[in-house]
Protein backbone atom coordinates (compact mmCIF):
# COMPACT_ATOMS: atom_id res chain seq x y z
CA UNK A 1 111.34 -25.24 53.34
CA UNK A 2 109.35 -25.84 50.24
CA UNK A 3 112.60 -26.85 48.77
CA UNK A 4 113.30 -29.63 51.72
CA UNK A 5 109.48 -31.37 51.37
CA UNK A 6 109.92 -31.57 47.67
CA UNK A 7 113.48 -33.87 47.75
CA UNK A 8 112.23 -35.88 50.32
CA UNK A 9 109.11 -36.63 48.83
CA UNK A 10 111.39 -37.81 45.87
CA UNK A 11 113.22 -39.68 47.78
CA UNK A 12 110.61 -41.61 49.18
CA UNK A 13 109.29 -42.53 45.95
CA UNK A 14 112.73 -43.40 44.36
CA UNK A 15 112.96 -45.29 47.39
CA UNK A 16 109.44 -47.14 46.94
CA UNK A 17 110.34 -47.57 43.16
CA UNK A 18 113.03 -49.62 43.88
CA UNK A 19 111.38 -51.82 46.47
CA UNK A 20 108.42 -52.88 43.93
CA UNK A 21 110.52 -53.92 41.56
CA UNK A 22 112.75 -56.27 44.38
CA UNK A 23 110.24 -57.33 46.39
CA UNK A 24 108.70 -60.26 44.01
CA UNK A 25 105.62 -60.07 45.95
CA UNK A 26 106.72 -59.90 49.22
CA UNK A 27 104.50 -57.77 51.97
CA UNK A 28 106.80 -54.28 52.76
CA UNK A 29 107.94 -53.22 56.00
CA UNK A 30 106.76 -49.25 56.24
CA UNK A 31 107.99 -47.75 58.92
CA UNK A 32 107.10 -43.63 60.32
CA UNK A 33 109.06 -41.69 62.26
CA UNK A 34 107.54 -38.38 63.70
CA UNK A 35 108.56 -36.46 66.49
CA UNK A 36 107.00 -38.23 69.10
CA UNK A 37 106.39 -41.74 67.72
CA UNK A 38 107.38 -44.57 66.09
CA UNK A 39 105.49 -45.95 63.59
CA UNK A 40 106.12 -49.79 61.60
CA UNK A 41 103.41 -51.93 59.66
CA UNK A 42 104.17 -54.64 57.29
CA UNK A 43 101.95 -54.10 53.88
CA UNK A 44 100.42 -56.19 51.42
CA UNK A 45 100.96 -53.99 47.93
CA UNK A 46 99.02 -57.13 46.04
CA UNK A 47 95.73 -56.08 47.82
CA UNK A 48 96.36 -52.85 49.12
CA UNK A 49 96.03 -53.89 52.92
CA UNK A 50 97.71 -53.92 56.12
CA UNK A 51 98.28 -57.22 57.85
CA UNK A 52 100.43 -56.11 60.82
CA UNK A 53 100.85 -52.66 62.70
CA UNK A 54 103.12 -51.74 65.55
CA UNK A 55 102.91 -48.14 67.15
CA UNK A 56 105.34 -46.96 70.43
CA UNK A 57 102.39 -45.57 71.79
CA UNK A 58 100.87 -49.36 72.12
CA UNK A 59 99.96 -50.44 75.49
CA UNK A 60 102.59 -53.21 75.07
CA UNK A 61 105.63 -50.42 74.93
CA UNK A 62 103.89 -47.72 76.61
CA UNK A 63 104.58 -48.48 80.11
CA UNK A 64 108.43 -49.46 79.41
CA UNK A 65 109.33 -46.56 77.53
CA UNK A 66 111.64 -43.63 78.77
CA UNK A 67 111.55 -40.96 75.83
CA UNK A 68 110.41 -41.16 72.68
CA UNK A 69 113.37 -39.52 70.89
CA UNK A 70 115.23 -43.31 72.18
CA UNK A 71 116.46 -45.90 70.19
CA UNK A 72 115.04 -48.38 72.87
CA UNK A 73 112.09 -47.15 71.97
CA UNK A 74 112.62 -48.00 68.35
CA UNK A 75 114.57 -51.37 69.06
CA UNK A 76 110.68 -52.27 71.05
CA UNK A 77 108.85 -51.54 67.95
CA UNK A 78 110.77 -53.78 66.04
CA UNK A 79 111.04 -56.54 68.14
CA UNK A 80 107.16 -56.41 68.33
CA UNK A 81 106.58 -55.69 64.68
CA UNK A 82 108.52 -59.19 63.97
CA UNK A 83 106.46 -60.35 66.90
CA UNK A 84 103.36 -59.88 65.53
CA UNK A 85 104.37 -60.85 61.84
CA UNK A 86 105.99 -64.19 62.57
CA UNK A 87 102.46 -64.33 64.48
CA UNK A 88 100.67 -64.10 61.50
CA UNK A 89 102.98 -66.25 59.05
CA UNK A 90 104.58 -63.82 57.50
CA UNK A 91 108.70 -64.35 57.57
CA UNK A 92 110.04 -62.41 55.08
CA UNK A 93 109.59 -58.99 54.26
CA UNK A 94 111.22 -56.09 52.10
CA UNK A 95 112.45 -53.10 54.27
CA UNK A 96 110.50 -49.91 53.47
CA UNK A 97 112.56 -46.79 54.87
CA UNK A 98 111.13 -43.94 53.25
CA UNK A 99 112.54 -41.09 52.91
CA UNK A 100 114.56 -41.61 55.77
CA UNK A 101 117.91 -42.14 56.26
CA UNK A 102 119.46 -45.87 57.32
CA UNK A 103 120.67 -44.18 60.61
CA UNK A 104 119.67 -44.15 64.46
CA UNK A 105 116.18 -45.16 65.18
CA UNK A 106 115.39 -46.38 61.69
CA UNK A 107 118.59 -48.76 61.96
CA UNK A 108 117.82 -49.92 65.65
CA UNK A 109 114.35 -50.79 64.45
CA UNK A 110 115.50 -52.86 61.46
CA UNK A 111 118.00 -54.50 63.39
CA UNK A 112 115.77 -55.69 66.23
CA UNK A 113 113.20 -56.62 64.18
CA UNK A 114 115.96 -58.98 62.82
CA UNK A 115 117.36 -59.94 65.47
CA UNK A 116 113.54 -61.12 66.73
CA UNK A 117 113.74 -63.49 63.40
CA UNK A 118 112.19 -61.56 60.55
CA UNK A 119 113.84 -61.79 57.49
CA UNK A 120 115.04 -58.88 55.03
């Protein structure tokens, strides 16, 4: 188990590593996945601060959702996420998986978040 923690924590700092040096200064989509939420915020690394934050446990998704092991419910979060960002003049971002894999939830959510017009 020990084992399992360790490599993904390395991958989610390769992963970050690589993101810093292509983003130019461009705020980072983060997203979170645990086992009963969904988790995306767009990040300012300049100043250290979160401009935008989308949760599946929102009041906005919260009353349309059917399980939260869904890709609907991730495909929600990312149509609100670009939502909220366009919202706040903020176009394009740089996608921040983690140590996750580009699979499932955490493609449905990238995918509707550009499919709702944010750019990455």
């Amino acid at each position: 188990m020990k084992d399992k923690k360790i490599r993904l924590e390395f991958r989610k700092i390769r992963t970050r590593r690589k993101l810093r040096q292509a983003a130019n200064g461009l705020p980072r989509l983060s997203i979170h996945r645990s086992l009963k939420a969904f988790y995306a915020q767009v990040i300012d690394d300049a100043s250290g601060k979160t401009l935008v934050a989308v949760a599946s446990t929102a009041k906005d998704i919260r009353g349309e959702r059917k399980s939260s092991k869904n890709t609907d419910d991730a495909k929600q979060v990312g149509k609100l996420i670009a939502e909220r960002a366009l919202k706040a003049g903020i176009e394009k971002v740089v996608f921040d998986r983690g140590s996750m894999v580009y699979h499932g939830r955490v493609k449905a959510l990238a995918e509707a978040a550009r499919e709702a017009g944010l750019k990455f």
